[in-house]
Protein backbone atom coordinates (compact mmCIF):
# COMPACT_ATOMS: atom_id res chain seq x y z
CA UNK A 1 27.19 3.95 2.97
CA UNK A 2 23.38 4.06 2.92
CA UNK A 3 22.58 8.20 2.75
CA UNK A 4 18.87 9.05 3.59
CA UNK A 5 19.68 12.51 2.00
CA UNK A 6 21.89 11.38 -0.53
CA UNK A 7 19.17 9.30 -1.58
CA UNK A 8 16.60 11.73 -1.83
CA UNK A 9 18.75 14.31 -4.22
CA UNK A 10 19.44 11.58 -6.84
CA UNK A 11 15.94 10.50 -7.20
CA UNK A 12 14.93 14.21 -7.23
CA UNK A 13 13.37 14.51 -4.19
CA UNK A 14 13.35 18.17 -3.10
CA UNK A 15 10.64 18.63 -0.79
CA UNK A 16 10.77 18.35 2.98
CA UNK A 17 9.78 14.16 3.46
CA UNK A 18 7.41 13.58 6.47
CA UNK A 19 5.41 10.26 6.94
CA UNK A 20 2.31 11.33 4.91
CA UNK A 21 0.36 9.72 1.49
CA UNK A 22 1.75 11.94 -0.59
CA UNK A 23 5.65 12.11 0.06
CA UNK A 24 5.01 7.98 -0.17
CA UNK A 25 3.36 8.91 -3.23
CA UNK A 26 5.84 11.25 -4.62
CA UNK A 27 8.93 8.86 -3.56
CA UNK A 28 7.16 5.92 -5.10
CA UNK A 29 7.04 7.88 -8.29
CA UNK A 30 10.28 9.03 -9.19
CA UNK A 31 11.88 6.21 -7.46
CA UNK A 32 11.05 4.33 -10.75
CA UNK A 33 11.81 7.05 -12.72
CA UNK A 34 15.19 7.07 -11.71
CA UNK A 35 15.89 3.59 -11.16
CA UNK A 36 15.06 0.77 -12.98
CA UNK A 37 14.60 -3.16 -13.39
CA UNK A 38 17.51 -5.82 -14.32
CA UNK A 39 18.15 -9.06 -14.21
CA UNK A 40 21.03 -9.02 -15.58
CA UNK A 41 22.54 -8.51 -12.63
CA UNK A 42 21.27 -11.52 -10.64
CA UNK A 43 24.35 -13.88 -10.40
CA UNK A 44 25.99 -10.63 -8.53
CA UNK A 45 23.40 -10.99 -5.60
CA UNK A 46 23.96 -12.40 -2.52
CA UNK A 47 20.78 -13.56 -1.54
CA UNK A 48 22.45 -14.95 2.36
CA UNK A 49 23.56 -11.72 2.87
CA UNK A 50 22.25 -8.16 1.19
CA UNK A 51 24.67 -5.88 2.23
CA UNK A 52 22.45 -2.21 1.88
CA UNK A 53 24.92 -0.34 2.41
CA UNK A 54 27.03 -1.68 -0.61
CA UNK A 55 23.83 -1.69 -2.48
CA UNK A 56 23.13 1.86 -1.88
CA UNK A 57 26.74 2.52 -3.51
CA UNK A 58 25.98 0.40 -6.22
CA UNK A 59 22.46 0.69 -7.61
CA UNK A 60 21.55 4.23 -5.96
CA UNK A 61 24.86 6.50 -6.49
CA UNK A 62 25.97 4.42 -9.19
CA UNK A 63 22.62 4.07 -10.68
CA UNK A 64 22.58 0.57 -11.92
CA UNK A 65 19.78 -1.78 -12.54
CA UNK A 66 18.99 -4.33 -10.01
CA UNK A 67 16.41 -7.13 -8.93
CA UNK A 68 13.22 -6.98 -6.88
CA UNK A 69 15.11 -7.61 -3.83
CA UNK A 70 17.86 -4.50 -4.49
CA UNK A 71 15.26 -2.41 -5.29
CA UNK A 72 12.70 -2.74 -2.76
CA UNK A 73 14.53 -3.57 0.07
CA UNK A 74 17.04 -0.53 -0.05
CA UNK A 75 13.33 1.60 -1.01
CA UNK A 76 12.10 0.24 2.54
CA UNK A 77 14.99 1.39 4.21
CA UNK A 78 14.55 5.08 3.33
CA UNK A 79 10.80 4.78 4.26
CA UNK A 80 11.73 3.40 7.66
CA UNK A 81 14.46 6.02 7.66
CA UNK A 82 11.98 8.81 6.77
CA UNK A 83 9.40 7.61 9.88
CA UNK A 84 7.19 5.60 7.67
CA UNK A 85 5.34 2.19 9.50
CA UNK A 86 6.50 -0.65 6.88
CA UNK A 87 6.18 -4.19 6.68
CA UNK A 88 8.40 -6.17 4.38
CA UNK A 89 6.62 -8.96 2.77
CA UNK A 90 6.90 -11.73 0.46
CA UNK A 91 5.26 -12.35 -3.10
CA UNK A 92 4.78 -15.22 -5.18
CA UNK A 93 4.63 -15.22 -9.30
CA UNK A 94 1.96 -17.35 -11.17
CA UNK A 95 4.15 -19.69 -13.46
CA UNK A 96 3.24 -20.19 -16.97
CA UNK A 97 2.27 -23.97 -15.83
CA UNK A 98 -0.33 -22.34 -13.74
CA UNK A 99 1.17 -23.26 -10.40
CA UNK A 100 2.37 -20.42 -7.82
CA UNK A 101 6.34 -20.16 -7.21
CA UNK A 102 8.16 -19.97 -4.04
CA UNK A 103 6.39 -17.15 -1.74
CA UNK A 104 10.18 -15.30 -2.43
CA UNK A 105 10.41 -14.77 -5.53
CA UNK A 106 9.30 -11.36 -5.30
CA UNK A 107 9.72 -8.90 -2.27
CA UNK A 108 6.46 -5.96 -1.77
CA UNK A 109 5.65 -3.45 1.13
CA UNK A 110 3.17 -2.49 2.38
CA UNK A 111 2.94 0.97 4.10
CA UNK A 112 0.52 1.91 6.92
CA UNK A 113 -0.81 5.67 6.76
CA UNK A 114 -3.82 6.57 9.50
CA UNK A 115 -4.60 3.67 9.92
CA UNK A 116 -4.87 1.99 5.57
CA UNK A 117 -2.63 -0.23 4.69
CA UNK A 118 -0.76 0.38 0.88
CA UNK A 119 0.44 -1.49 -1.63
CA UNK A 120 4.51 -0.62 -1.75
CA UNK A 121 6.48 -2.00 -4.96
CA UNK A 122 9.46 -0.57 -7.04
CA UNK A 123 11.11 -3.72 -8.10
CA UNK A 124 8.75 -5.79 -10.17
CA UNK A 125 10.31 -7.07 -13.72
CA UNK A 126 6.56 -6.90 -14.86
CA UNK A 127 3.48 -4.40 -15.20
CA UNK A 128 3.45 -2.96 -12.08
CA UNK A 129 2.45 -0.23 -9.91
CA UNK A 130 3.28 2.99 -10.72
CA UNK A 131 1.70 4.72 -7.03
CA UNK A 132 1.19 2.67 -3.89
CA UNK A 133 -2.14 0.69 -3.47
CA UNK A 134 -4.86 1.26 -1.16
CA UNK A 135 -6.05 -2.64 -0.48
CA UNK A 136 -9.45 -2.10 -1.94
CA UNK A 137 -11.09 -4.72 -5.04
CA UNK A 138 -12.31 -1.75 -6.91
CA UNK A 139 -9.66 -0.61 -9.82
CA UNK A 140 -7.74 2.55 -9.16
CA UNK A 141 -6.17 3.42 -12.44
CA UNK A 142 -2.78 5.03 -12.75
CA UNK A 143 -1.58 6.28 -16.55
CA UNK A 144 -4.69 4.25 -17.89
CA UNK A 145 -3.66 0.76 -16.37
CA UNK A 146 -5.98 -0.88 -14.05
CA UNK A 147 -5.09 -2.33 -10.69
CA UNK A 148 -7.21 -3.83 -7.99
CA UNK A 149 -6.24 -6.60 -4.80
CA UNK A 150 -8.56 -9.40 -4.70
CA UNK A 151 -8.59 -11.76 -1.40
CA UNK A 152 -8.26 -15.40 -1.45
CA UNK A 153 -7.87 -17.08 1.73
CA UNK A 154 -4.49 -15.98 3.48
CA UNK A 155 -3.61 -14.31 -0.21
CA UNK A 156 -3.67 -11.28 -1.56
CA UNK A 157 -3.74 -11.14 -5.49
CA UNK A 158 -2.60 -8.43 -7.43
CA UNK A 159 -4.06 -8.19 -11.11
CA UNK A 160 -3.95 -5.31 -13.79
CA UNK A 161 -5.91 -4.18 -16.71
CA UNK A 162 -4.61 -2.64 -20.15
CA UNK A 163 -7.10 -1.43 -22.17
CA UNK A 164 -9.04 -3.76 -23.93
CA UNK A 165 -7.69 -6.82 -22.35
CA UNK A 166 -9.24 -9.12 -19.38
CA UNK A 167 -7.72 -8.66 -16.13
CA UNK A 168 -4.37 -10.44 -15.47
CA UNK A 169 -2.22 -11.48 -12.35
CA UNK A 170 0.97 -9.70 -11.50
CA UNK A 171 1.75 -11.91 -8.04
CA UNK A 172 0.22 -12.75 -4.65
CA UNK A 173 1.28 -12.20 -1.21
CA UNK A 174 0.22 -12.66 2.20
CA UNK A 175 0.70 -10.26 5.05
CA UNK A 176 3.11 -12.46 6.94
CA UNK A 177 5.93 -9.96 7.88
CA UNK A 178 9.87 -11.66 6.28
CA UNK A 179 13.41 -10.80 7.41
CA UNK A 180 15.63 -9.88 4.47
CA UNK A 181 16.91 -13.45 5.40
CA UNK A 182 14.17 -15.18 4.17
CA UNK A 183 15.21 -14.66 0.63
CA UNK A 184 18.17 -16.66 1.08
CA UNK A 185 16.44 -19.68 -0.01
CA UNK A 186 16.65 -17.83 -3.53
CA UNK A 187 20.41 -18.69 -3.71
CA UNK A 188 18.97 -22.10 -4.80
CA UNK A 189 16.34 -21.25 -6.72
CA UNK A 190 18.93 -19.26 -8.39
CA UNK A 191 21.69 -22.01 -9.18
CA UNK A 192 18.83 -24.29 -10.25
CA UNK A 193 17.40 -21.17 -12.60
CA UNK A 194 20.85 -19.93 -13.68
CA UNK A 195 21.36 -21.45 -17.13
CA UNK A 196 17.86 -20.44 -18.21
CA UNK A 197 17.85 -17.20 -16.88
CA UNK A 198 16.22 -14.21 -19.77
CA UNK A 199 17.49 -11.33 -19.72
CA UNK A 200 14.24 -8.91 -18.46
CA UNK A 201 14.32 -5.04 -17.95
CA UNK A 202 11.62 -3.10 -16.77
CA UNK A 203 11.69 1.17 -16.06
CA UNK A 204 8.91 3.37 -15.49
CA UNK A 205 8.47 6.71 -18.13
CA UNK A 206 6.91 9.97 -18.18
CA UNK A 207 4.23 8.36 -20.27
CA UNK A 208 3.66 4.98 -18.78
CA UNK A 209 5.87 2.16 -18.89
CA UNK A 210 8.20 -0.38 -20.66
CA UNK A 211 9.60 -3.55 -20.94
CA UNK A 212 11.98 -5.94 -22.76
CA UNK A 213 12.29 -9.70 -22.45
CA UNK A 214 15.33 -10.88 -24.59
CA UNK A 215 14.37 -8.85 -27.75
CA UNK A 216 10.44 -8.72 -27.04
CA UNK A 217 9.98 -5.43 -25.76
CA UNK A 218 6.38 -3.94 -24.55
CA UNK A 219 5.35 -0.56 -23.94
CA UNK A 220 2.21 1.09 -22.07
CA UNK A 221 1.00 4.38 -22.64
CA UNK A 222 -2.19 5.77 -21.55
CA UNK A 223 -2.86 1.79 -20.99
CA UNK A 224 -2.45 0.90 -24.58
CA UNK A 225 -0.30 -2.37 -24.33
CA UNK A 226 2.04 -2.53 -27.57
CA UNK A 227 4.44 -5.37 -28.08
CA UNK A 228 7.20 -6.05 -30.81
CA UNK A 229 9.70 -7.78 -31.83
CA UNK A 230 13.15 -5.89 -31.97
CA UNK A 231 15.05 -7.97 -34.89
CA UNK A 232 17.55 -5.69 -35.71
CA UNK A 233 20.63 -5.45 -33.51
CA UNK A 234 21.69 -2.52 -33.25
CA UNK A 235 17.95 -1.02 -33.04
CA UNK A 236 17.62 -3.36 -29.94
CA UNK A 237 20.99 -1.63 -28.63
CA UNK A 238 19.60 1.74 -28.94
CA UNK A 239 16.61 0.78 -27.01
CA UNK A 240 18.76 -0.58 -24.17
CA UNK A 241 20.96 2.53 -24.41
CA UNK A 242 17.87 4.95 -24.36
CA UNK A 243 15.95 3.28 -21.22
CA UNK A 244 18.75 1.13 -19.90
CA UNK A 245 22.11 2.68 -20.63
């Protein structure tokens, strides 16, 4: 059973929440220090019908990895449950072909303080935010990565900077508001994908953040991108254990 409270302890929460910048700030935070990207757990989601409550039990209390959709929708139920004004919205990815994917392949927030709208995201397999987003095109930089939202047409584009590389796209999403529902049309995208499917993990650390695609991992610190190849096996299953386990 979803548990506002609950919730709160295990991502080590302490303070007294109220709808302000920075409790948003603070959840956002150590939300993805606690919890963490997996797609290895994608064939066990039920994209016609996400059940938060048995989500809560499984990724929160039981601390397991999960998809965009796990992630961010059972983070937008505790910021509706805390009094925050959130809209659930839907993102597209940029394919390696160069063509945008479905507008549901990736699930964002955005949170409305006094008025400015935020940038809300705690699921994304890639670089991603590590604090919410004011929508502005100049670069705020958090833990020496760049980030900025640049308009085009109904879109909003979100790209990121390491240091001493161009700017790069993480996804794009309009501010049309979705029902969870509206990612049941991944179920198909899904069964089509299913065969093909990499195993990617993504968690936020105390000094930036990493990731590993198969055995291609990538770590940011201070916005120094450094990627390697993890040949040995049971080096690679230490580094799952250590971030992952």
């Amino acid at each position: 059973m979803f548990d506002k409270e609950r919730y709160l302890e295990l991502i080590g929460f302490s303070g007294t929440p109220d709808a302000s910048l920075a409790t948003l700030r603070e959840l956002h935070r150590k939300h993805q220090l606690t919890l963490y990207y997996d797609n290895g757990y994608v064939q066990t989601t039920n994209f016609l019908d996400f059940d938060l409550d048995a989500l809560f039990e499984t990724i929160v209390v039981g601390r397991r990895g999960g998809i965009c959709t796990d992630l961010n929708f059972l983070f937008d139920r505790l910021l509706r449950e805390l009094g925050f004004e959130v809209k659930l919205l839907a993102a597209g990815i940029l394919l390696p072909s160069g063509k945008w994917g479905p507008d549901v392949e990736h699930a964002v927030m955005v949170v409305t303080l006094d008025g400015e709208d935020w940038l809300v995201d705690v699921g994304n397999g890639g670089v991603c935010i590590l604090d919410p987003l004011p929508f502005s095109a100049e670069p705020a930089v958090q833990e020496g990565i760049g980030f900025r939202l640049i308009q085009e047409g109904e879109y909003h584009i979100l790209q990121y900077r390491t240091r001493n590389k161009d700017w790069r796209i993480a996804y794009r999403f309009t501010m049309r508001v979705h029902e969870m529902s509206a990612w049941g049309r991944l179920s198909e995208l899904n069964t089509i994908h299913q065969d093909v499917l990499v195993r990617r993990r993504r968690r936020v650390t105390d000094r930036g953040q990493i990731m590993l695609t198969a055995n291609y991992v990538v770590t940011i610190e201070d916005g120094v991108e450094r990627p390697s190849l993890v040949r040995d096996p049971a080096e690679l299953e230490k580094l799952v254990a250590e971030h992952w386990g």
